[in-house]
Protein backbone atom coordinates (compact mmCIF):
# COMPACT_ATOMS: atom_id res chain seq x y z
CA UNK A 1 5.63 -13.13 8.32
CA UNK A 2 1.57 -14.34 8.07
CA UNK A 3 0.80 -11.71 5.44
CA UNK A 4 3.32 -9.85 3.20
CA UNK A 5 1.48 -6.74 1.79
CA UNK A 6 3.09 -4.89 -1.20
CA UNK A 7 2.14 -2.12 -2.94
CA UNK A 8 1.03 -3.54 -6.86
CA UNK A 9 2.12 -2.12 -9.99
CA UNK A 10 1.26 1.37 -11.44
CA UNK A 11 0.13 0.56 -15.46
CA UNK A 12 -0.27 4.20 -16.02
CA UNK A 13 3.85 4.40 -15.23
CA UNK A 14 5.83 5.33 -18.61
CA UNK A 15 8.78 4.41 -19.70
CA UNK A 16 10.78 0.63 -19.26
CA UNK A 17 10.83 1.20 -15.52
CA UNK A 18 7.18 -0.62 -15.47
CA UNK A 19 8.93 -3.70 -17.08
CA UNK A 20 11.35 -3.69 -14.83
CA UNK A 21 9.43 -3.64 -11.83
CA UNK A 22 7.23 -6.13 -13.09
CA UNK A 23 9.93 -8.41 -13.24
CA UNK A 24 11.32 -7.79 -9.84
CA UNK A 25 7.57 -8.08 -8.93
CA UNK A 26 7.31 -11.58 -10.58
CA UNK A 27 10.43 -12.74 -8.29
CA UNK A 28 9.28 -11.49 -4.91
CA UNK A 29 5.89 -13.25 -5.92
CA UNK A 30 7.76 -16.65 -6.43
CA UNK A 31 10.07 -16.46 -3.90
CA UNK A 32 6.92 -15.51 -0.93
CA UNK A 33 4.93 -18.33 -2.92
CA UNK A 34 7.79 -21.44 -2.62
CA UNK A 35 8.19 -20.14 1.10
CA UNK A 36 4.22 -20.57 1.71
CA UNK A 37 3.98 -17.18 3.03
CA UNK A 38 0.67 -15.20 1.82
CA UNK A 39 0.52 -11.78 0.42
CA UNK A 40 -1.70 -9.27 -0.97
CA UNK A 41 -1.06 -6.60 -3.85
CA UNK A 42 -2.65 -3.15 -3.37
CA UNK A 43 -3.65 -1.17 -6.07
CA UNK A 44 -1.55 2.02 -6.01
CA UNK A 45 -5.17 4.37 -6.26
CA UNK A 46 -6.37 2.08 -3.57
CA UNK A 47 -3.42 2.73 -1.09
CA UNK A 48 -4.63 6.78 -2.06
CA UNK A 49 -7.14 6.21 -1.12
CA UNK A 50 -7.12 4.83 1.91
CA UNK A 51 -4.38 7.59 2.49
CA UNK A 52 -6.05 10.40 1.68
CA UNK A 53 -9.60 9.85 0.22
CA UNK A 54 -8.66 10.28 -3.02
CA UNK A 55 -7.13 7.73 -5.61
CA UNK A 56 -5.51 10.30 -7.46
CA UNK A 57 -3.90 11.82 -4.62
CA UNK A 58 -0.06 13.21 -5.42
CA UNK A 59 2.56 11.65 -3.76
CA UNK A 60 2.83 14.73 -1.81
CA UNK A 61 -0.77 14.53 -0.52
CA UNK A 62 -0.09 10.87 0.49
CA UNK A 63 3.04 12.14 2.40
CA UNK A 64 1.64 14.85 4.21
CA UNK A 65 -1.25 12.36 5.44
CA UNK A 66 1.15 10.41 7.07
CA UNK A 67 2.56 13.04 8.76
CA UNK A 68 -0.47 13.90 9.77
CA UNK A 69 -2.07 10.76 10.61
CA UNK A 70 0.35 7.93 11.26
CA UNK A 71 3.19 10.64 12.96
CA UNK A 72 5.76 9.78 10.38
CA UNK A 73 8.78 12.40 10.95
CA UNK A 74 10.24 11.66 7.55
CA UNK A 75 10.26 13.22 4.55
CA UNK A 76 10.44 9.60 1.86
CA UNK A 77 7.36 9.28 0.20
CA UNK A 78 8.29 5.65 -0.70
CA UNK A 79 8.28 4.77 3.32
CA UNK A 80 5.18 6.60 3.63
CA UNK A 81 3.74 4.58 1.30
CA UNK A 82 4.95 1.73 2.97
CA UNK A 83 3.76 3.07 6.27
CA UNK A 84 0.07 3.35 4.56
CA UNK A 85 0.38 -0.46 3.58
CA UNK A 86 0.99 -1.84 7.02
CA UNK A 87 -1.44 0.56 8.30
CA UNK A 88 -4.10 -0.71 6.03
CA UNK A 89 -3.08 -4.11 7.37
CA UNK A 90 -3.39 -3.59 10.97
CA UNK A 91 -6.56 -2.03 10.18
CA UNK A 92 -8.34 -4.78 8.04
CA UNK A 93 -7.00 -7.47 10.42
CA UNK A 94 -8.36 -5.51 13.29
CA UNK A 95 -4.94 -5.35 15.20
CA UNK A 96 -4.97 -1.53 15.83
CA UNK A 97 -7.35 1.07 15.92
CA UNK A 98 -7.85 2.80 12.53
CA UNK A 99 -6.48 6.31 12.38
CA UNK A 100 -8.47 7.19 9.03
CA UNK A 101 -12.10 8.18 8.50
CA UNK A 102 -14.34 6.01 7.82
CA UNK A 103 -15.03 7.24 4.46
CA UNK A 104 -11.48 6.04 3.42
CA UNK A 105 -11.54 2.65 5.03
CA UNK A 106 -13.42 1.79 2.33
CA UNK A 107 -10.30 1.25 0.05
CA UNK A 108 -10.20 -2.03 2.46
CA UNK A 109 -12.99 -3.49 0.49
CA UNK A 110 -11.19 -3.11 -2.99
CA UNK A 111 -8.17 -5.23 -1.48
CA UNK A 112 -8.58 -9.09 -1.46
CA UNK A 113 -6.89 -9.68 1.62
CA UNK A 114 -6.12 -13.82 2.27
């Protein structure tokens, strides 16, 4: 991999989950870092919005978008997520064709890509 791009942490999450994740988080940082391979965090509102046009889009909405847009056939809303990552990707790195409107490609500027 060039560019490993991961969706970042959601501070508004309750609960010891958050901790958790942050620690996980801290690990996949290190272990991308030691192996010299770059990567970018996206703001979980910023992946929204990309998505959908809204940074407080529902999982749901965020789903259904990439149904709609990107032809996903499933129903996980964590792989659509991860679907909108890669698609913001392609799309900032010019390697395919953007399938959003323009008014949501601006989440692309909020992300500082390496």
């Amino acid at each position: 991999a060039q560019v490993v791009v991961r969706e970042g942490y959601s501070f508004g999450s309750r609960g010891q989950a958050v901790f958790q994740l942050g620690e996980l988080g801290g690990v996949i940082r290190l272990a991308l870092y030691r192996r010299g391979i770059r990567f970018v965090d996206v703001p979980p509102a910023t992946l929204k919005r990309y998505a959908t046009g809204k940074g407080n889009a529902s999982k749901e909405e965020v789903l259904v978008a990439a149904v709609r847009r990107l032809g996903y056939t499933g129903a996980d809303h964590n792989e659509a997520d991860a679907l909108w990552l890669y698609a913001m990707a392609l799309d900032f790195y010019g390697l395919r064709e953007s399938r959003v409107p323009k008014a949501h490609r601006a989440a692309l500027d909020a992300v500082a890509w390496p």
